[in-house]
N, C-alpha and C. Protein backbone atom coordinates (compact mmCIF):
# COMPACT_ATOMS: atom_id res chain seq x y z
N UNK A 1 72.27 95.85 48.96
CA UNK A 1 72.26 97.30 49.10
C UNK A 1 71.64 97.66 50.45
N UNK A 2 72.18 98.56 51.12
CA UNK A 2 71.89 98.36 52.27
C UNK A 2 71.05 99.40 52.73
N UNK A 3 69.82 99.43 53.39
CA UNK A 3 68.37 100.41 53.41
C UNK A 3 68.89 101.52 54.66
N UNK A 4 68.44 102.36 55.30
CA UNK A 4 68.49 103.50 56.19
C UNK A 4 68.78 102.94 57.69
N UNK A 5 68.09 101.68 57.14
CA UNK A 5 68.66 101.28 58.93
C UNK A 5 69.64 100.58 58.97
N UNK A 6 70.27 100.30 57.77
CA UNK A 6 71.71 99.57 57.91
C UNK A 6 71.92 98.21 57.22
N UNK A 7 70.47 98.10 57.17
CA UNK A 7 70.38 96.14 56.93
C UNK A 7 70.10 96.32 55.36
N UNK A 8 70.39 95.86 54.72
CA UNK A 8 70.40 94.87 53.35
C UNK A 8 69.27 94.43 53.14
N UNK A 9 68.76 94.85 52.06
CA UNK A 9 67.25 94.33 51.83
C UNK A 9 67.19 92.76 51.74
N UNK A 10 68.13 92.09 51.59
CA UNK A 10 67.86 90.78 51.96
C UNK A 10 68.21 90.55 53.35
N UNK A 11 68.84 91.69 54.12
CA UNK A 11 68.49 90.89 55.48
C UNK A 11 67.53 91.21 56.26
N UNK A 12 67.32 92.12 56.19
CA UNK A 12 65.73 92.94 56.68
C UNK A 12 64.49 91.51 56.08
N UNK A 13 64.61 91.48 54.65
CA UNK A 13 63.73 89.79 54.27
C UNK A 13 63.75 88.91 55.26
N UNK A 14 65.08 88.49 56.01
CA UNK A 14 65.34 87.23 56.26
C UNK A 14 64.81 87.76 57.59
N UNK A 15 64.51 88.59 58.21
CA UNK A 15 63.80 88.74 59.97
C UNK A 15 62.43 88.51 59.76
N UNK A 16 62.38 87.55 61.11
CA UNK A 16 60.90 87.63 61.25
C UNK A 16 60.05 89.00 61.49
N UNK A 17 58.87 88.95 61.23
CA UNK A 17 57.91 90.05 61.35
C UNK A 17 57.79 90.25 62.90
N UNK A 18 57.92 89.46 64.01
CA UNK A 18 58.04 89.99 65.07
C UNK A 18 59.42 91.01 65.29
N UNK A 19 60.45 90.88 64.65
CA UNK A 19 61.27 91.70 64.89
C UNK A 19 61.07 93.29 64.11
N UNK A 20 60.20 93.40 64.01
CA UNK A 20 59.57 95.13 63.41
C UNK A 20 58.92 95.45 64.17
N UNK A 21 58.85 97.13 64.42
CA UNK A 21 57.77 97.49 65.27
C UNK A 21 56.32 97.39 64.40
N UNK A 22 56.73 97.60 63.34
CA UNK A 22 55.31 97.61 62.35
C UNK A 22 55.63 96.59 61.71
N UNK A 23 54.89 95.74 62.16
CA UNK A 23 55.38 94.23 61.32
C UNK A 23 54.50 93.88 59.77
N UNK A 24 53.64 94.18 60.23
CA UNK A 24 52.96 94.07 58.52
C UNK A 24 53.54 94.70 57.46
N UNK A 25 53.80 96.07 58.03
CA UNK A 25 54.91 96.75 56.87
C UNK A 25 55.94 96.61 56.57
N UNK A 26 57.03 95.83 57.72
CA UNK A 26 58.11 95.54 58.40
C UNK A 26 59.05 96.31 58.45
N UNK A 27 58.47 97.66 58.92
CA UNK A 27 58.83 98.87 59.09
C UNK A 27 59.86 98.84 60.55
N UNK A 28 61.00 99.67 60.80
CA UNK A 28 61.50 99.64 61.82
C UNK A 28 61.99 98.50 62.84
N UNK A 29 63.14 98.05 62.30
CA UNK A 29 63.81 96.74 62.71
C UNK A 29 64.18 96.62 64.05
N UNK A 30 64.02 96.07 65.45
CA UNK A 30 64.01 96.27 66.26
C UNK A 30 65.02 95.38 66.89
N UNK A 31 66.51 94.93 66.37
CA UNK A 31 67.20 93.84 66.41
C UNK A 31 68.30 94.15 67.28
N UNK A 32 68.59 95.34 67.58
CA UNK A 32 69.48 95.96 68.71
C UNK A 32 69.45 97.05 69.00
N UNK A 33 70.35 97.81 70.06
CA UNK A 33 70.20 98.98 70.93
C UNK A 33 70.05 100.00 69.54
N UNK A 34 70.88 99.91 68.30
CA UNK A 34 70.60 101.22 67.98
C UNK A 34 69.72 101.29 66.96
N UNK A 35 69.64 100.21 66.61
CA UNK A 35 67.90 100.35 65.65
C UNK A 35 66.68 100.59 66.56
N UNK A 36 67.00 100.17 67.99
CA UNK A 36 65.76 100.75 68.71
C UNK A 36 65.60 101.79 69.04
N UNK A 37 66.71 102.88 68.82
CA UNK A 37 66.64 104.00 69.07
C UNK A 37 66.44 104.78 67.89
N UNK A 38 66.61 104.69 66.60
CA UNK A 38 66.19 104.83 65.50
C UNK A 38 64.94 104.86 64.92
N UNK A 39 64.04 103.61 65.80
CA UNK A 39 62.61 103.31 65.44
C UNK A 39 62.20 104.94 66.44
N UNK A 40 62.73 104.82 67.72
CA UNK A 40 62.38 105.67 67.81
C UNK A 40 62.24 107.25 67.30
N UNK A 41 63.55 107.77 67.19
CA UNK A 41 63.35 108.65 66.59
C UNK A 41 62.54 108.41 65.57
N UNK A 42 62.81 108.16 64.30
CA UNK A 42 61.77 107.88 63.39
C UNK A 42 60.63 107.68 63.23
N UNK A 43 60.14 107.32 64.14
CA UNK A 43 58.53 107.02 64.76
C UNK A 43 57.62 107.77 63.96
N UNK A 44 57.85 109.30 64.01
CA UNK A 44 56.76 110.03 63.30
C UNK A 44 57.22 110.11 62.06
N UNK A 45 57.68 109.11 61.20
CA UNK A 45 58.05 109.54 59.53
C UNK A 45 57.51 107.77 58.81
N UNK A 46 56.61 107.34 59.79
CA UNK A 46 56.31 106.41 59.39
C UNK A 46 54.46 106.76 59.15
N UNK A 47 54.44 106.58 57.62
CA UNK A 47 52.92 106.47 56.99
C UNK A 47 52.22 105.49 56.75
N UNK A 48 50.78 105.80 56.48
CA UNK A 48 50.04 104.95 56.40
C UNK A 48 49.51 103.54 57.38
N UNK A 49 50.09 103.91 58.89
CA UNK A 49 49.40 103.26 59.74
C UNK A 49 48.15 104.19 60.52
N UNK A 50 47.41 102.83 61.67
CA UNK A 50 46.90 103.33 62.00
C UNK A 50 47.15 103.84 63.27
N UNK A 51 46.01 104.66 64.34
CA UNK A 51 46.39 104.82 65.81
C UNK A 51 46.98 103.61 66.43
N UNK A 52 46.12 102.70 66.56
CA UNK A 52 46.06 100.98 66.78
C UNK A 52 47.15 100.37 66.28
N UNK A 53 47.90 100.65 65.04
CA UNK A 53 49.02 100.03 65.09
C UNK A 53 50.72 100.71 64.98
N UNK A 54 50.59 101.89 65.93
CA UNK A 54 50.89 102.52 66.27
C UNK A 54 51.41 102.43 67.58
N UNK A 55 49.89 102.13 68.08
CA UNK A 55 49.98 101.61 69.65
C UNK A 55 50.80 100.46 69.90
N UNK A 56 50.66 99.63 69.43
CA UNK A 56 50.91 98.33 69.21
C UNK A 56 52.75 98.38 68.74
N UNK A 57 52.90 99.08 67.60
CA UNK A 57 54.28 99.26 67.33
C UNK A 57 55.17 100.04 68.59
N UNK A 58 54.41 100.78 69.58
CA UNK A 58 54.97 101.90 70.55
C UNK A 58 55.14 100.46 71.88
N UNK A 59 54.23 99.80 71.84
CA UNK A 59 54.57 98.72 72.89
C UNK A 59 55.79 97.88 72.36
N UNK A 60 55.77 97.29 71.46
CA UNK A 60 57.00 96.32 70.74
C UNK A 60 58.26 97.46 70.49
N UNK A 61 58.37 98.95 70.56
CA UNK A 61 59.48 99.08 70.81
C UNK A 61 59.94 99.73 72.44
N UNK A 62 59.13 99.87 73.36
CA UNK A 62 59.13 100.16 74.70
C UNK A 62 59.80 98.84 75.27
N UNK A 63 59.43 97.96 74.79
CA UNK A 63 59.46 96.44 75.04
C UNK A 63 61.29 96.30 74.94
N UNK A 64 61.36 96.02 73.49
CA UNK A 64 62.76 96.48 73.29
C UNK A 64 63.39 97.18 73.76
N UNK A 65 63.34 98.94 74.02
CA UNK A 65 64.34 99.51 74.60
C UNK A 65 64.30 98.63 76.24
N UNK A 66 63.75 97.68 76.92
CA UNK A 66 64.05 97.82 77.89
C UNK A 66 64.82 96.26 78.09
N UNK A 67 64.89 95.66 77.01
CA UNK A 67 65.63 94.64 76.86
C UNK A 67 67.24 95.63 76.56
N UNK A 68 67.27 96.46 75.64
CA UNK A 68 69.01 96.90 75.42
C UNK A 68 68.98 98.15 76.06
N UNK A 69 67.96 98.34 77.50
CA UNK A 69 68.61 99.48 78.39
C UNK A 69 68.68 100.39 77.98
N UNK A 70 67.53 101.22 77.12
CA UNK A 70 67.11 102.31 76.45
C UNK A 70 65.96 102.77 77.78
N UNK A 71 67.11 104.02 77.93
CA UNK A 71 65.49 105.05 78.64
C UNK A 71 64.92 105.70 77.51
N UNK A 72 63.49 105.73 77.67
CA UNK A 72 62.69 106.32 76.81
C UNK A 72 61.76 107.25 77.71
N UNK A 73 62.28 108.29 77.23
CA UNK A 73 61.25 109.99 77.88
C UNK A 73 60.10 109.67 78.11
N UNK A 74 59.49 109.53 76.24
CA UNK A 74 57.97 109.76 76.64
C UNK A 74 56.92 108.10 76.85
N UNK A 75 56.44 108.77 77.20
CA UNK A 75 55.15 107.42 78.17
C UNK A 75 54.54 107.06 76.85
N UNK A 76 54.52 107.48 75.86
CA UNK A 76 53.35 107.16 74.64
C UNK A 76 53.73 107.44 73.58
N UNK A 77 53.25 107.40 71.91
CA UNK A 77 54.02 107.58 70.61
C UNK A 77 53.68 109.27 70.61
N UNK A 78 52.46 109.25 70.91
CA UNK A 78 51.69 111.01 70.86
C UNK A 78 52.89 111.61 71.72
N UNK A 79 53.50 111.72 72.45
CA UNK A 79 54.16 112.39 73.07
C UNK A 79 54.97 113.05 72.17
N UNK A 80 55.78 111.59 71.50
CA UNK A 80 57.03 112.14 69.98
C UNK A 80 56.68 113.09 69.36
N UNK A 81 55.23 113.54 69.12
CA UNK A 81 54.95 114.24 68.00
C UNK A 81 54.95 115.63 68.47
N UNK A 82 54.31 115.66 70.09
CA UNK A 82 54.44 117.10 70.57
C UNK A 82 55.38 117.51 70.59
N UNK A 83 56.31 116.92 71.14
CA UNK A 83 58.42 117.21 71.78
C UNK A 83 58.99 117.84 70.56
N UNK A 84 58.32 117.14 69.13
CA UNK A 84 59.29 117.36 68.00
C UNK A 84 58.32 119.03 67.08
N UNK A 85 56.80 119.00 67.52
CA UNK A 85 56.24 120.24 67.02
C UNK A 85 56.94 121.67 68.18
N UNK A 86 57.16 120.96 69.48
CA UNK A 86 58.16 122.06 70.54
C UNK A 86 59.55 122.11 70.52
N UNK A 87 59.85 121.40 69.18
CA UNK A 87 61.02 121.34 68.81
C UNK A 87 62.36 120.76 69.82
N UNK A 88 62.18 119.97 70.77
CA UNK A 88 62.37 118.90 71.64
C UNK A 88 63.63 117.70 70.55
């Protein structure tokens, strides 16, 4: 059955935890151009982390978009949240 980002809960299983931006949760699959753009958007609908792994998830997908040639606007995750309260 296949989850919001496309993948099959057994294939989302079968990725390593480096391939998530939030890997402990293994939140946001970071396996090509358009799941990286997805993590992004999505960014702020993800709960129960912290600043710190946040940060950490905002580097592992900066990282990514620049492996599949994703410009990304903002410099930081805090940015997402202003753009989308200015309705951006």
């Amino acid at each position: 059955m296949p989850t919001s980002s496309g993948l099959s809960t057994a294939e989302k299983d079968r990725l390593p935890a480096s391939q998530f931006a939030f890997p402990k949760e293994r939140k946001e699959p970071l396996i090509d151009a358009s799941h990286v753009r997805n993590a992004i958007a999505r960014f702020d609908q993800v709960e129960g982390v912290s600043d710190r792994e946040r940060d950490e998830a905002w580097e592992r997908i900066t990282t990514a978009a620049r492996k599949f040639g994703i410009a990304v606007e903002a410099n930081n995750w805090r940015e997402l949240f202003v753009r989308k309260q200015q309705g951006h």
